[in-house]
N, C-alpha and C. Protein backbone atom coordinates (compact mmCIF):
# COMPACT_ATOMS: atom_id res chain seq x y z
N UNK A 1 43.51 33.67 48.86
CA UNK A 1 42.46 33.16 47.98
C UNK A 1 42.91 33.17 46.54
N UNK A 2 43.73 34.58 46.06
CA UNK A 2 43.93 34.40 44.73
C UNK A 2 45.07 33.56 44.32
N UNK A 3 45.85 33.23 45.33
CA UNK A 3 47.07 32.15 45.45
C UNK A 3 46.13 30.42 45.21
N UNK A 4 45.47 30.65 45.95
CA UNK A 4 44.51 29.18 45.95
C UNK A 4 44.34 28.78 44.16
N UNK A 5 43.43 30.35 43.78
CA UNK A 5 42.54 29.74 42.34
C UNK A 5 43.50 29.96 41.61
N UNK A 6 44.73 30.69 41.91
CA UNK A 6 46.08 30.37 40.74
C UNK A 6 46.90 29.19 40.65
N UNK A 7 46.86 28.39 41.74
CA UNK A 7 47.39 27.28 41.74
C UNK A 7 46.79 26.11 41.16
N UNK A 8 45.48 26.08 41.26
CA UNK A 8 43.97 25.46 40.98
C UNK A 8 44.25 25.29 39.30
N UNK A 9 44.34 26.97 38.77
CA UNK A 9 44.51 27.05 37.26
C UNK A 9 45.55 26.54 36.82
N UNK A 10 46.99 26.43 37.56
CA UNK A 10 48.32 26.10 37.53
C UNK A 10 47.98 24.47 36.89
N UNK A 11 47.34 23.79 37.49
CA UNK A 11 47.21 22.08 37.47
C UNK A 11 47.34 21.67 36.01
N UNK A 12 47.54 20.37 35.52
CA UNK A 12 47.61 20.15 34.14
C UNK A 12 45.99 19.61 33.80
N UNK A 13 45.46 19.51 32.73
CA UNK A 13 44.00 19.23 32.41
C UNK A 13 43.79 18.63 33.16
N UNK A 14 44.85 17.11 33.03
CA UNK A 14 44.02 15.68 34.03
C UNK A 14 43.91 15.87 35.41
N UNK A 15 44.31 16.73 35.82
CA UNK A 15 44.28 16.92 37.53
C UNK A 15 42.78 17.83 37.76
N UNK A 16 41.88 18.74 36.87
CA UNK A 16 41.27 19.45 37.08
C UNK A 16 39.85 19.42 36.21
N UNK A 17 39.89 18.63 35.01
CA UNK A 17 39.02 18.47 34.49
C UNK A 17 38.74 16.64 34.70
N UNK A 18 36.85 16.52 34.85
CA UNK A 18 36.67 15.55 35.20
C UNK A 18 36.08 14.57 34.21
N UNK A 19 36.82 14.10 33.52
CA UNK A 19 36.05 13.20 32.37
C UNK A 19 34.98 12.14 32.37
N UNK A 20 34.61 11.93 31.50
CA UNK A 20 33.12 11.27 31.55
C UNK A 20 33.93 9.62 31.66
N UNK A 21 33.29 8.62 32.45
CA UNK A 21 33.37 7.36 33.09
C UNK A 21 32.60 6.43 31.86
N UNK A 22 33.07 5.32 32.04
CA UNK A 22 33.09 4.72 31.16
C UNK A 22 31.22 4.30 31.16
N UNK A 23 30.68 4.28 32.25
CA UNK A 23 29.25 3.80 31.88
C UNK A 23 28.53 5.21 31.35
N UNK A 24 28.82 6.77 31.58
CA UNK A 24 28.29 7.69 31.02
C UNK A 24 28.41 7.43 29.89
N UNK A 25 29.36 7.21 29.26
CA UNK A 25 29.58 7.23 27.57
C UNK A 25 28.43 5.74 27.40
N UNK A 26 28.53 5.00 27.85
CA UNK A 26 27.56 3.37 26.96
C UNK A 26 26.25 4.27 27.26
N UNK A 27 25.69 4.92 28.45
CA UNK A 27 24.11 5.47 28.24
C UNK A 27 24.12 6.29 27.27
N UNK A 28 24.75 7.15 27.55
CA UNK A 28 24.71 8.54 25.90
C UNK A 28 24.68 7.09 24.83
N UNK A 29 25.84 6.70 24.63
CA UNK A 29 25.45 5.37 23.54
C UNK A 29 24.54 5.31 23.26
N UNK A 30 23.88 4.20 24.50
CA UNK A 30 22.15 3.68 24.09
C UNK A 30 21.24 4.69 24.53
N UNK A 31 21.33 5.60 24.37
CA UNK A 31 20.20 6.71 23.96
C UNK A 31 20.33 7.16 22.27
N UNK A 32 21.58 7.29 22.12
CA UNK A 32 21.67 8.02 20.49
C UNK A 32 20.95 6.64 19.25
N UNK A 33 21.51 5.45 19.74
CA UNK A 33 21.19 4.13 19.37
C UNK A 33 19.38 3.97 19.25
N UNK A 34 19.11 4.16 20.75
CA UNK A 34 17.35 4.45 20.74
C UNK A 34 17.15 5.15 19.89
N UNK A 35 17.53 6.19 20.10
CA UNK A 35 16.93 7.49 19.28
C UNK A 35 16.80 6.71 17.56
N UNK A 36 17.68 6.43 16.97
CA UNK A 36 17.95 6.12 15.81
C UNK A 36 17.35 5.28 15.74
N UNK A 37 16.87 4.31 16.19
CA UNK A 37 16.33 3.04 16.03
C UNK A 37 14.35 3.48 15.82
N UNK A 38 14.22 4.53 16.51
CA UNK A 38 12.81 5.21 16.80
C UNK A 38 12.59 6.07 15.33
N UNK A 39 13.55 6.50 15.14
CA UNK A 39 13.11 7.35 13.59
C UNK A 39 13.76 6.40 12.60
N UNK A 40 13.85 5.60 12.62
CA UNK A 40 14.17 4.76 11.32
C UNK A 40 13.31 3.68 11.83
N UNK A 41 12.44 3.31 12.23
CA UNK A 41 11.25 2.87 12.34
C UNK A 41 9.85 3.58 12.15
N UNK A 42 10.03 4.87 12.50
CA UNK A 42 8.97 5.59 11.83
C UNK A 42 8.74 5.82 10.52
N UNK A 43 10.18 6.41 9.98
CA UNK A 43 10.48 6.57 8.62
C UNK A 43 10.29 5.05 7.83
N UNK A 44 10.56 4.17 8.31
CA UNK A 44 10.02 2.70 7.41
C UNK A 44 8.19 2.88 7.38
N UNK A 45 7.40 2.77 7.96
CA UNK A 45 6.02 2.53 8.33
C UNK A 45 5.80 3.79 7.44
N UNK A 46 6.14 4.89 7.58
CA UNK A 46 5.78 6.04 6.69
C UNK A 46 6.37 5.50 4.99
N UNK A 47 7.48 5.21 4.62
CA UNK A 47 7.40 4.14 3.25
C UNK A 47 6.34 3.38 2.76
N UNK A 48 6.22 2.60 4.16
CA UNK A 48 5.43 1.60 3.82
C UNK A 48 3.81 2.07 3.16
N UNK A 49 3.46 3.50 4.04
CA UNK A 49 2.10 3.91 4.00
C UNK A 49 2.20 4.56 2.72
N UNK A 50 3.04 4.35 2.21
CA UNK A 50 3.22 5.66 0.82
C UNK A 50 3.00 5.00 -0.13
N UNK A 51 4.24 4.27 -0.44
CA UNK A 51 4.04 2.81 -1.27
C UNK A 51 2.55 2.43 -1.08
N UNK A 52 1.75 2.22 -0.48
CA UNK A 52 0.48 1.40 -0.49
C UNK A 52 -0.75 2.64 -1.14
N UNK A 53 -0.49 3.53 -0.52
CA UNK A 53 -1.00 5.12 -1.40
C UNK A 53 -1.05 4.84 -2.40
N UNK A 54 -0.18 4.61 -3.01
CA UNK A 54 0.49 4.37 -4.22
C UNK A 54 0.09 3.75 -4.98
N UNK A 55 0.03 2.36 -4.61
CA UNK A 55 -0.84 1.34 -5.07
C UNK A 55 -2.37 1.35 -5.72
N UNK A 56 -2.84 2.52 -4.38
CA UNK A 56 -4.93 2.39 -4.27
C UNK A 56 -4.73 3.25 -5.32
N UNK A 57 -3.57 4.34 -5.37
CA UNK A 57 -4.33 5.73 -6.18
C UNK A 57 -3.75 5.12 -7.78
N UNK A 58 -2.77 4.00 -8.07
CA UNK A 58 -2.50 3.57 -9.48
C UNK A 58 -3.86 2.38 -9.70
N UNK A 59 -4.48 1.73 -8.99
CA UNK A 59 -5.37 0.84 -9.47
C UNK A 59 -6.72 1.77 -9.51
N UNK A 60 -7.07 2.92 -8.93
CA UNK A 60 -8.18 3.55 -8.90
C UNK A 60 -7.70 4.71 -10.58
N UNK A 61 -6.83 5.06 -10.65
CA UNK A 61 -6.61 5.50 -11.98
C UNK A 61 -6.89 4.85 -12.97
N UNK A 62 -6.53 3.44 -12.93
CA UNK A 62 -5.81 2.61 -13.75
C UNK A 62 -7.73 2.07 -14.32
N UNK A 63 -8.65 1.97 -13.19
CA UNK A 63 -9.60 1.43 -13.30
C UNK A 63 -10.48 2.62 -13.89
N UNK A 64 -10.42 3.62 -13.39
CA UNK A 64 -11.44 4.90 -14.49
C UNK A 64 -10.71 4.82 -15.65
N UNK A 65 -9.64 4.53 -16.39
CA UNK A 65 -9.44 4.29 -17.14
C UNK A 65 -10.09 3.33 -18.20
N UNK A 66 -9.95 2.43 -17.36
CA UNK A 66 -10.82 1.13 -18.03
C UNK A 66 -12.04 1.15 -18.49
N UNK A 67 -12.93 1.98 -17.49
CA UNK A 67 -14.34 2.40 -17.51
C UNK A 67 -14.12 3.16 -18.95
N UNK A 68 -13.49 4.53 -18.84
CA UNK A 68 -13.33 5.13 -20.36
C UNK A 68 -13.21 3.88 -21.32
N UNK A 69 -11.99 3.62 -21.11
CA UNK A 69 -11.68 2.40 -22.61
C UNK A 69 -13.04 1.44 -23.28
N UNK A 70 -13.63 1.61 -21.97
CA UNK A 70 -15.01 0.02 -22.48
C UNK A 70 -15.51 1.07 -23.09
N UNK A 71 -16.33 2.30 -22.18
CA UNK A 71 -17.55 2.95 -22.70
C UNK A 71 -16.93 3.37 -24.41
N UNK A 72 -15.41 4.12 -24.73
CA UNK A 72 -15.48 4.32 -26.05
C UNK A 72 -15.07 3.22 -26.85
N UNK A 73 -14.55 2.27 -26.44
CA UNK A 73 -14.70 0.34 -27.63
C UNK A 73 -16.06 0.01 -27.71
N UNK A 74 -16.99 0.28 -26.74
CA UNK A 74 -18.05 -0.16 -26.28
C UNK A 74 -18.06 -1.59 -26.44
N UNK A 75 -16.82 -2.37 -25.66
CA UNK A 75 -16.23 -3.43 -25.31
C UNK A 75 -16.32 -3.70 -23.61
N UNK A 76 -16.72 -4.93 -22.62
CA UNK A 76 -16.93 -4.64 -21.74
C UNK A 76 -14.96 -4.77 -21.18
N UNK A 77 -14.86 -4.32 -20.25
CA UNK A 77 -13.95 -4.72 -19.45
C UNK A 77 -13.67 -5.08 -18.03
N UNK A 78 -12.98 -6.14 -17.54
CA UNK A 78 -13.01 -6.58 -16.37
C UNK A 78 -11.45 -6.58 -15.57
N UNK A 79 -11.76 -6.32 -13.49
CA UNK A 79 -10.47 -6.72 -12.86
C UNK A 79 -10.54 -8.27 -12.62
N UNK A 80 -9.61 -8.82 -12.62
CA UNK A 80 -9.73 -10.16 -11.99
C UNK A 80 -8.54 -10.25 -11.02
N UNK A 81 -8.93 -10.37 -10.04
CA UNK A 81 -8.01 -10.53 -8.33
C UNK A 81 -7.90 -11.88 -8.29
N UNK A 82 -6.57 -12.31 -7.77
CA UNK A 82 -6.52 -13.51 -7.87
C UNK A 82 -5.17 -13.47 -6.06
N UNK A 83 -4.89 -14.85 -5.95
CA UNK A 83 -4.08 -15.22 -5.08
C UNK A 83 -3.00 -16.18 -5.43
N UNK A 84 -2.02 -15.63 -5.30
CA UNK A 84 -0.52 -16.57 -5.76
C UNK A 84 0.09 -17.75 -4.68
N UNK A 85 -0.55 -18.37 -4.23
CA UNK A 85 0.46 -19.30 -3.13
C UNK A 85 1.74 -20.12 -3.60
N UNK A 86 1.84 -20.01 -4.66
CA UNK A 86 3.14 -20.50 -4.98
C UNK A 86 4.41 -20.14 -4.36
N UNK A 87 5.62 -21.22 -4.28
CA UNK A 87 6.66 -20.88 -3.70
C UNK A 87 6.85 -20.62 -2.55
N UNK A 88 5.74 -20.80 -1.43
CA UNK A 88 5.57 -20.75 0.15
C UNK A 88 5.26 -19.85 0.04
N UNK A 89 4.86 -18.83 -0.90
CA UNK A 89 4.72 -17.19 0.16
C UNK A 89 3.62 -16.63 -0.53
N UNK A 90 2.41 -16.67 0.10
CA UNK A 90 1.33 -15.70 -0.87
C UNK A 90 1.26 -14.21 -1.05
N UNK A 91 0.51 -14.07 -1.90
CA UNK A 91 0.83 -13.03 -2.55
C UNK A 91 -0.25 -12.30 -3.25
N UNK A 92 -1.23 -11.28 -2.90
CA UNK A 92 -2.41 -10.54 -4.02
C UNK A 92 -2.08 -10.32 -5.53
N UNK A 93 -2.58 -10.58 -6.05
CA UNK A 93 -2.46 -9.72 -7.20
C UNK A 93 -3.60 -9.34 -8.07
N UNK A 94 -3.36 -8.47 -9.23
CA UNK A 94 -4.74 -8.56 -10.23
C UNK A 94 -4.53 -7.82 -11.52
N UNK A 95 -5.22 -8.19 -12.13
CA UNK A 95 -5.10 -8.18 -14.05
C UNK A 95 -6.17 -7.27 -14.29
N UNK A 96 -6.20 -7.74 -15.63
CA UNK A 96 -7.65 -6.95 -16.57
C UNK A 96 -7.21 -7.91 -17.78
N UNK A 97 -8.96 -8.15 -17.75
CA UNK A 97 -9.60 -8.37 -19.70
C UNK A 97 -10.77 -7.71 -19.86
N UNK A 98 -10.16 -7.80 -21.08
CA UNK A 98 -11.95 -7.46 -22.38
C UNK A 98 -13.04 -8.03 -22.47
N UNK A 99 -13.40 -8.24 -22.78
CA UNK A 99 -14.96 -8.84 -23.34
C UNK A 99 -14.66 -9.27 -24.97
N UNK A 100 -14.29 -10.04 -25.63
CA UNK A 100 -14.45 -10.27 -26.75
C UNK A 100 -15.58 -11.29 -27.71
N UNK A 101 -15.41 -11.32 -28.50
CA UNK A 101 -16.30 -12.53 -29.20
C UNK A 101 -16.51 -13.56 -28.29
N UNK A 102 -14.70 -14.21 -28.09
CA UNK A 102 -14.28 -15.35 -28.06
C UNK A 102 -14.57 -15.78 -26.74
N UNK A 103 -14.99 -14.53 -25.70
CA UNK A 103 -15.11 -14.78 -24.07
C UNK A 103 -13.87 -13.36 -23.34
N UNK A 104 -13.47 -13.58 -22.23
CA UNK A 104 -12.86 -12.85 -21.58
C UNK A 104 -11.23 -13.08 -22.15
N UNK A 105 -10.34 -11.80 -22.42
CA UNK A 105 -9.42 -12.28 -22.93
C UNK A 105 -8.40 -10.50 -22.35
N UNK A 106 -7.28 -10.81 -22.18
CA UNK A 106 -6.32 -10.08 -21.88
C UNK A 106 -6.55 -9.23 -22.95
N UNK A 107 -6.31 -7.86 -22.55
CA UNK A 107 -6.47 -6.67 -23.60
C UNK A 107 -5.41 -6.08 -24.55
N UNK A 108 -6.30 -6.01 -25.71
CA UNK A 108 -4.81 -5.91 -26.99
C UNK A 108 -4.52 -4.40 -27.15
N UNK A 109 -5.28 -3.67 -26.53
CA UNK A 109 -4.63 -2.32 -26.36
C UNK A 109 -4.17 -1.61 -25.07
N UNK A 110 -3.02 -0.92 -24.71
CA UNK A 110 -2.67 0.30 -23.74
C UNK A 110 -2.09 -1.01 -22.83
N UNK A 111 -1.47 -2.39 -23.18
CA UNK A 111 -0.61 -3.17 -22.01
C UNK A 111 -0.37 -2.80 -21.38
N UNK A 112 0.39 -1.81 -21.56
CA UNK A 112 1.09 -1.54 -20.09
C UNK A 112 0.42 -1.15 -19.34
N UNK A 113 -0.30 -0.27 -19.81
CA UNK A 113 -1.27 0.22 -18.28
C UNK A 113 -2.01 -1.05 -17.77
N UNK A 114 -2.82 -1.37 -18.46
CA UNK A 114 -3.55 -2.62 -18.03
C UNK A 114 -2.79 -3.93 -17.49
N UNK A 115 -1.73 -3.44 -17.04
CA UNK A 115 -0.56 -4.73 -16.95
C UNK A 115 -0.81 -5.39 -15.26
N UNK A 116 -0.62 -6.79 -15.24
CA UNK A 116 -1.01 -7.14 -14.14
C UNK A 116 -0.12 -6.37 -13.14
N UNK A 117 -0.44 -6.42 -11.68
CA UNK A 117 0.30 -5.78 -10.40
C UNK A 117 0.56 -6.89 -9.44
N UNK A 118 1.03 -7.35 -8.22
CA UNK A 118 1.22 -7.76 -7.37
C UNK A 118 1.71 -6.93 -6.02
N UNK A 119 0.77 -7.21 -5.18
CA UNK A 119 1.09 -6.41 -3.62
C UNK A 119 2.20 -6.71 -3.27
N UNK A 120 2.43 -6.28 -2.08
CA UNK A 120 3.41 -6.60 -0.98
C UNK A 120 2.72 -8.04 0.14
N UNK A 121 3.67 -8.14 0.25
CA UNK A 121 3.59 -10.07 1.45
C UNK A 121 2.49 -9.69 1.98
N UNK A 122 3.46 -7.73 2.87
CA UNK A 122 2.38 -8.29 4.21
C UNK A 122 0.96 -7.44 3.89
N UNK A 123 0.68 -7.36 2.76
CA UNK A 123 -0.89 -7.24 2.79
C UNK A 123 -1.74 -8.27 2.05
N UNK A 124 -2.88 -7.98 2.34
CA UNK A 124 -4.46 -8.95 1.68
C UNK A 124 -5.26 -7.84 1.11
N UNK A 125 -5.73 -8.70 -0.25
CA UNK A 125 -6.51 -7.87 -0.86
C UNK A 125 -8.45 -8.29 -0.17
N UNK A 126 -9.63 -7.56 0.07
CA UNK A 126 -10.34 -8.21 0.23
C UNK A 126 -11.77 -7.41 -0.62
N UNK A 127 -12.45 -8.39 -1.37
CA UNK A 127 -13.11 -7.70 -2.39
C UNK A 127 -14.73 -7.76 -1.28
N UNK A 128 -15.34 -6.68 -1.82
CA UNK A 128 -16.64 -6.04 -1.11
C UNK A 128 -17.39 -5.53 -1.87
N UNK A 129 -18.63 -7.01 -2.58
CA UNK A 129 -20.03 -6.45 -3.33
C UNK A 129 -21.15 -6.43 -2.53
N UNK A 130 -21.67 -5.03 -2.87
CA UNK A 130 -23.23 -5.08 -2.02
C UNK A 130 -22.48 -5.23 -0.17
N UNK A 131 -21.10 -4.53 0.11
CA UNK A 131 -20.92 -4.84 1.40
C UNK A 131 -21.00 -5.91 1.69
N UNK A 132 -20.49 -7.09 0.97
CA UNK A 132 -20.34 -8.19 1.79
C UNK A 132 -18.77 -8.81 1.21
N UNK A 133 -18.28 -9.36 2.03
CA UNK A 133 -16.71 -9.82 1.67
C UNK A 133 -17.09 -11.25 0.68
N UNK A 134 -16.35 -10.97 0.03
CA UNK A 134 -16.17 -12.57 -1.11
C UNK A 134 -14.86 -12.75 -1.14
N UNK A 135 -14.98 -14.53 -1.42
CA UNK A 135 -13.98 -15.22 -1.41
C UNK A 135 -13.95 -15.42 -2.62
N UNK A 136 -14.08 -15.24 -3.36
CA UNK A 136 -13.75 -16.08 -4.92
C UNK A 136 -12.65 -15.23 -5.65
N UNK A 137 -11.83 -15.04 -4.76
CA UNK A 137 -10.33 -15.08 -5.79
C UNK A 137 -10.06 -16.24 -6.60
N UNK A 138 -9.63 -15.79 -7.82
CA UNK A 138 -8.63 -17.10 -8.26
C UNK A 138 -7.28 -17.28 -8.03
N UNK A 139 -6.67 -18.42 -8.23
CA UNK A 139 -5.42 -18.95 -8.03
C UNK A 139 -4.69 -18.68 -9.52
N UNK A 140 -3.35 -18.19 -8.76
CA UNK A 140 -2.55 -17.88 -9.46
C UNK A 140 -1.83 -19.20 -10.19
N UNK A 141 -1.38 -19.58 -11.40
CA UNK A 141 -1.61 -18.36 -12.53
C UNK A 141 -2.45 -18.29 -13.32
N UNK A 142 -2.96 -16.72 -13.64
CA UNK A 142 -4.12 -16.86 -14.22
C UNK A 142 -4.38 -17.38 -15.72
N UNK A 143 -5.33 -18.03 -16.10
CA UNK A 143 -5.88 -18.19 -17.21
C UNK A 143 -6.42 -17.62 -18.24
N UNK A 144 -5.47 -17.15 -19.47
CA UNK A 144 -6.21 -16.51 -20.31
C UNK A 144 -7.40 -15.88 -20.35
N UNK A 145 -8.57 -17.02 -20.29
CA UNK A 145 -10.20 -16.43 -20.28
C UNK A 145 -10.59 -16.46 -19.14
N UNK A 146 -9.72 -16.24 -17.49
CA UNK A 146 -9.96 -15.98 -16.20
C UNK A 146 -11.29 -14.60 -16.39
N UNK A 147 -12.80 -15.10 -15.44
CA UNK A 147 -13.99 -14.11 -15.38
C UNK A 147 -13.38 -13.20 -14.71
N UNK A 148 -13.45 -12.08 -14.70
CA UNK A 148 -13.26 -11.02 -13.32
C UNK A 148 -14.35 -10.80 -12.94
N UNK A 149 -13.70 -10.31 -11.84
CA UNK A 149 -14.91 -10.18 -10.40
C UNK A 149 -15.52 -9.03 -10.34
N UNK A 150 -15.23 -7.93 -11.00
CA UNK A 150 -15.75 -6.24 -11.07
C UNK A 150 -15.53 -6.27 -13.13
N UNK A 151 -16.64 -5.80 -13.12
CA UNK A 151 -16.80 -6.13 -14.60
C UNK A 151 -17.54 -3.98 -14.83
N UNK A 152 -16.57 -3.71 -15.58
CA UNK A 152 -16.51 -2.42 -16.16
C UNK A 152 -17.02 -2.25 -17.63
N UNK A 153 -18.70 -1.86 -17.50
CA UNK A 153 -19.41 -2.21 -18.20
C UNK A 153 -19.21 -0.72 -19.79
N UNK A 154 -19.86 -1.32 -20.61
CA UNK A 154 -19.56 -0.13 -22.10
C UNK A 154 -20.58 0.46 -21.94
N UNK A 155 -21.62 0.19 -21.19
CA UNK A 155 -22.57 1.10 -20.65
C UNK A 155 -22.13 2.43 -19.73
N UNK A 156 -20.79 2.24 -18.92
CA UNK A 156 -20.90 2.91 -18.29
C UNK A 156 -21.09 2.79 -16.73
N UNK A 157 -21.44 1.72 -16.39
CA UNK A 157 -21.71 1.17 -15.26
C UNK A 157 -21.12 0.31 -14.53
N UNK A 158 -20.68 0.05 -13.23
CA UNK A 158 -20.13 -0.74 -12.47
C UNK A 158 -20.80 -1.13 -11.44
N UNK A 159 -20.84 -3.00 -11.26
CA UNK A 159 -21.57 -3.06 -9.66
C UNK A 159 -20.65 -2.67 -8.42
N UNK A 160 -21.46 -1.75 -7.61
CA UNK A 160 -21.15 -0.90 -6.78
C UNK A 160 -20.33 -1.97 -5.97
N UNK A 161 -19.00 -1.44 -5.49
CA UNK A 161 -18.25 -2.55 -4.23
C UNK A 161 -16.92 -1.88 -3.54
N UNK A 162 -16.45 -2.68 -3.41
CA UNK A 162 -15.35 -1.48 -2.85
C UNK A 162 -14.14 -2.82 -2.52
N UNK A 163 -12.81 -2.37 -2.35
CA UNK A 163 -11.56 -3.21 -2.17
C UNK A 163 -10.64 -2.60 -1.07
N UNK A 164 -10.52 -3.67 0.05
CA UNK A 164 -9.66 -3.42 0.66
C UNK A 164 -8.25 -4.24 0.84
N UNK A 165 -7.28 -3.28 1.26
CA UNK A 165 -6.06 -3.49 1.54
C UNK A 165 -5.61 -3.66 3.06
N UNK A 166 -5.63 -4.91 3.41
CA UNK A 166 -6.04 -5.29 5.01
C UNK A 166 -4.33 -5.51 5.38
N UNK A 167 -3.41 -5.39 6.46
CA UNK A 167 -2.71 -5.70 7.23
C UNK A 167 -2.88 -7.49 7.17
N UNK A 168 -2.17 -8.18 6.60
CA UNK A 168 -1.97 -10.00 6.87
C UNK A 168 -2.14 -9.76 8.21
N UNK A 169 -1.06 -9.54 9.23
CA UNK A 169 -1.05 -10.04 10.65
C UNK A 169 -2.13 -9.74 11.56
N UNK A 170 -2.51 -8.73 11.24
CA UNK A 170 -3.50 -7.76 12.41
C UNK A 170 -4.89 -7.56 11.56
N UNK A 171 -5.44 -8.07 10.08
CA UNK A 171 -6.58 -7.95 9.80
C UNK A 171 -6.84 -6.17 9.66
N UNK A 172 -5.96 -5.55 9.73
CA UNK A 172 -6.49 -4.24 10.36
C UNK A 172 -6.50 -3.42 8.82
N UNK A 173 -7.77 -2.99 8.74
CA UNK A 173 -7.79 -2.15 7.37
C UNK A 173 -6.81 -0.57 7.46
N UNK A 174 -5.96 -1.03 6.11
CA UNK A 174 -5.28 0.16 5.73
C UNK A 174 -5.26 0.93 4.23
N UNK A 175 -6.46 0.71 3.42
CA UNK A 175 -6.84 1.49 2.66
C UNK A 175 -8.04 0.82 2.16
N UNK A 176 -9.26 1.62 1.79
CA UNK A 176 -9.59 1.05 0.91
C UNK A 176 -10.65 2.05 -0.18
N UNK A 177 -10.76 1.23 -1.05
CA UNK A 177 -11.17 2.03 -2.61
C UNK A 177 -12.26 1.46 -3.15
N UNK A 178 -13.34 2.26 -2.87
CA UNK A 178 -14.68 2.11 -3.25
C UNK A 178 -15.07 2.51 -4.31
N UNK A 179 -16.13 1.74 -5.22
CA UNK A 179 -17.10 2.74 -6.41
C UNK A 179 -18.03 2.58 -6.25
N UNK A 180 -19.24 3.72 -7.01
CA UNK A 180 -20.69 3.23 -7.10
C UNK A 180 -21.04 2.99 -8.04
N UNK A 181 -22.18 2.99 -8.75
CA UNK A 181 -23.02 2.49 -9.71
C UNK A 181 -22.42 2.97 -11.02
N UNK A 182 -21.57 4.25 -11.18
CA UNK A 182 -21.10 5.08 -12.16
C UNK A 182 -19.99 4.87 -12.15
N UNK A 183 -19.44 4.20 -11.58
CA UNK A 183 -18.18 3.84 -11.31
C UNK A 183 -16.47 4.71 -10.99
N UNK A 184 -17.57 6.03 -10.11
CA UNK A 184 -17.17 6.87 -9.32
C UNK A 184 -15.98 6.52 -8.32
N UNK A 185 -14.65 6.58 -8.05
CA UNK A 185 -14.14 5.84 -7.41
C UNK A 185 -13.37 6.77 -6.05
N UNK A 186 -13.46 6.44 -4.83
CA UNK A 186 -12.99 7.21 -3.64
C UNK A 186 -12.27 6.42 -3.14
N UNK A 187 -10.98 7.02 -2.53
CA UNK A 187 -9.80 6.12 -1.59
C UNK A 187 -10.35 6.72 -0.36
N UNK A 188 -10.02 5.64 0.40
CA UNK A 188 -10.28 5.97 2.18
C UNK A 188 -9.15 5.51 2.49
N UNK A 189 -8.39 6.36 3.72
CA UNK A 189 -7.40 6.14 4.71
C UNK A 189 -7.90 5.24 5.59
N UNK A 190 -7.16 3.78 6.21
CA UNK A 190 -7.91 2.86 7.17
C UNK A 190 -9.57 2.74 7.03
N UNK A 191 -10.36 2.71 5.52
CA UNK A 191 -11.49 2.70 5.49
C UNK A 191 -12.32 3.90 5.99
N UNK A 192 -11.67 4.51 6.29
CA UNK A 192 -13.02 5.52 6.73
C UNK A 192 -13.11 6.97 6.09
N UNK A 193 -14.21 7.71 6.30
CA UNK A 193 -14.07 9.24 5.75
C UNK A 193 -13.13 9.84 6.33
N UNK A 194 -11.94 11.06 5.52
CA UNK A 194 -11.27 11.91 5.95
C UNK A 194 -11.82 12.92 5.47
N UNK A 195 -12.02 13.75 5.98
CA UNK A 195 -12.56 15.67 4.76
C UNK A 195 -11.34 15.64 4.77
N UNK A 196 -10.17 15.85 5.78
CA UNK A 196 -8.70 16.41 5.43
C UNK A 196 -7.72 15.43 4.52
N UNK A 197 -8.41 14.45 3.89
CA UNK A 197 -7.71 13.62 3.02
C UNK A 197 -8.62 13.77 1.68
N UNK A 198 -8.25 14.18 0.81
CA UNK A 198 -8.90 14.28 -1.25
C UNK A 198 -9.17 13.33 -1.84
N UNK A 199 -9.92 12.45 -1.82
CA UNK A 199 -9.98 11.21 -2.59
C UNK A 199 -10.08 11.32 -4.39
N UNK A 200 -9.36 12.47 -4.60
CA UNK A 200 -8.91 12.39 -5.89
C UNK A 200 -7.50 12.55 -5.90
């Protein structure tokens, strides 16, 4: 017997060790391949959800802001949402003006903040007064004395509505950012209440 497993050990590698065949190695392949393909698809969609975070919580800043700016100019101020179809590929976007003498006019203080934005392709912006969806975007590009559609009053006041950020392909709501009368403003995940999400 111990003659057997000494001779056994005697052998050179290739006689005793059994190497992996050429289709074992392509499955290990396309498993490591899957694998990778599965978390770098998650990790994109998680970008994607961040970036759009991103978005609700800079225009919901950007807009209590505004509310301040009117109430101490005691100047009114407005968003105006509009739609870009130019160049084959549409596109959300939206501004801010003042209230001046002259009518509605792009604002001569804090530009940059107040600076227009533009979404991503694959979303739609969709505006919601009194809970009901409106169509009256304007077409891009906008016009100097373009009305906006949410008007941020020096009173202090806003008509209550709310904006969502819908999925183009699937319609499917993925954020949206409501105010009320005070112009109180809350982000919702896919529209709805989270307690485990802060809408500040």
């Amino acid at each position: 017997m111990q003659r057997q497993v000494g001779a056994w050990l005697s052998r050179p590698c290739a006689a005793r060790c059994r190497a992996f065949s050429l289709v074992e190695l392509l499955v290990v392949l396309f498993v490591i391949v899957l694998m990778t393909s599965l978390a770098t698809l998650n990790v994109g969609d998680g970008g994607q959800q961040q970036v759009l975070e991103s978005q609700v919580r800079e225009l919901r800043n950007v807009a209590e802001f505004a509310l301040e700016e009117a109430q101490m100019a005691g100047r009114d101020m407005g968003l105006v949402l509009a739609v870009d179809a130019r160049g084959g590929q549409t596109q959300y976007l939206y501004d801010w003006r003042e209230r001046r003498a002259e009518g509605w006019r792009s604002p001569a203080l804090a530009r940059e903040v107040l600076a227009p934005r533009t979404l991503p392709v694959e979303v739609e912006l969709v505006l919601l007064l009194d809970d009901i969806p409106t169509a009256d975007l304007l077409a891009a590009p906008l016009a100097e004395d373009a009305a906006p559609q949410v008007v941020f009053y020096a009173s202090g006041e806003v008509a209550p509505g709310a904006l969502e950020w819908r999925a183009r392909d699937t319609a499917e709501v993925l954020w949206r950012l409501e105010w009320d009368l005070l112009g109180r403003m809350t982000m919702l995940p896919r529209g709805e209440v989270d307690d485990a999400y802060p809408s500040r």
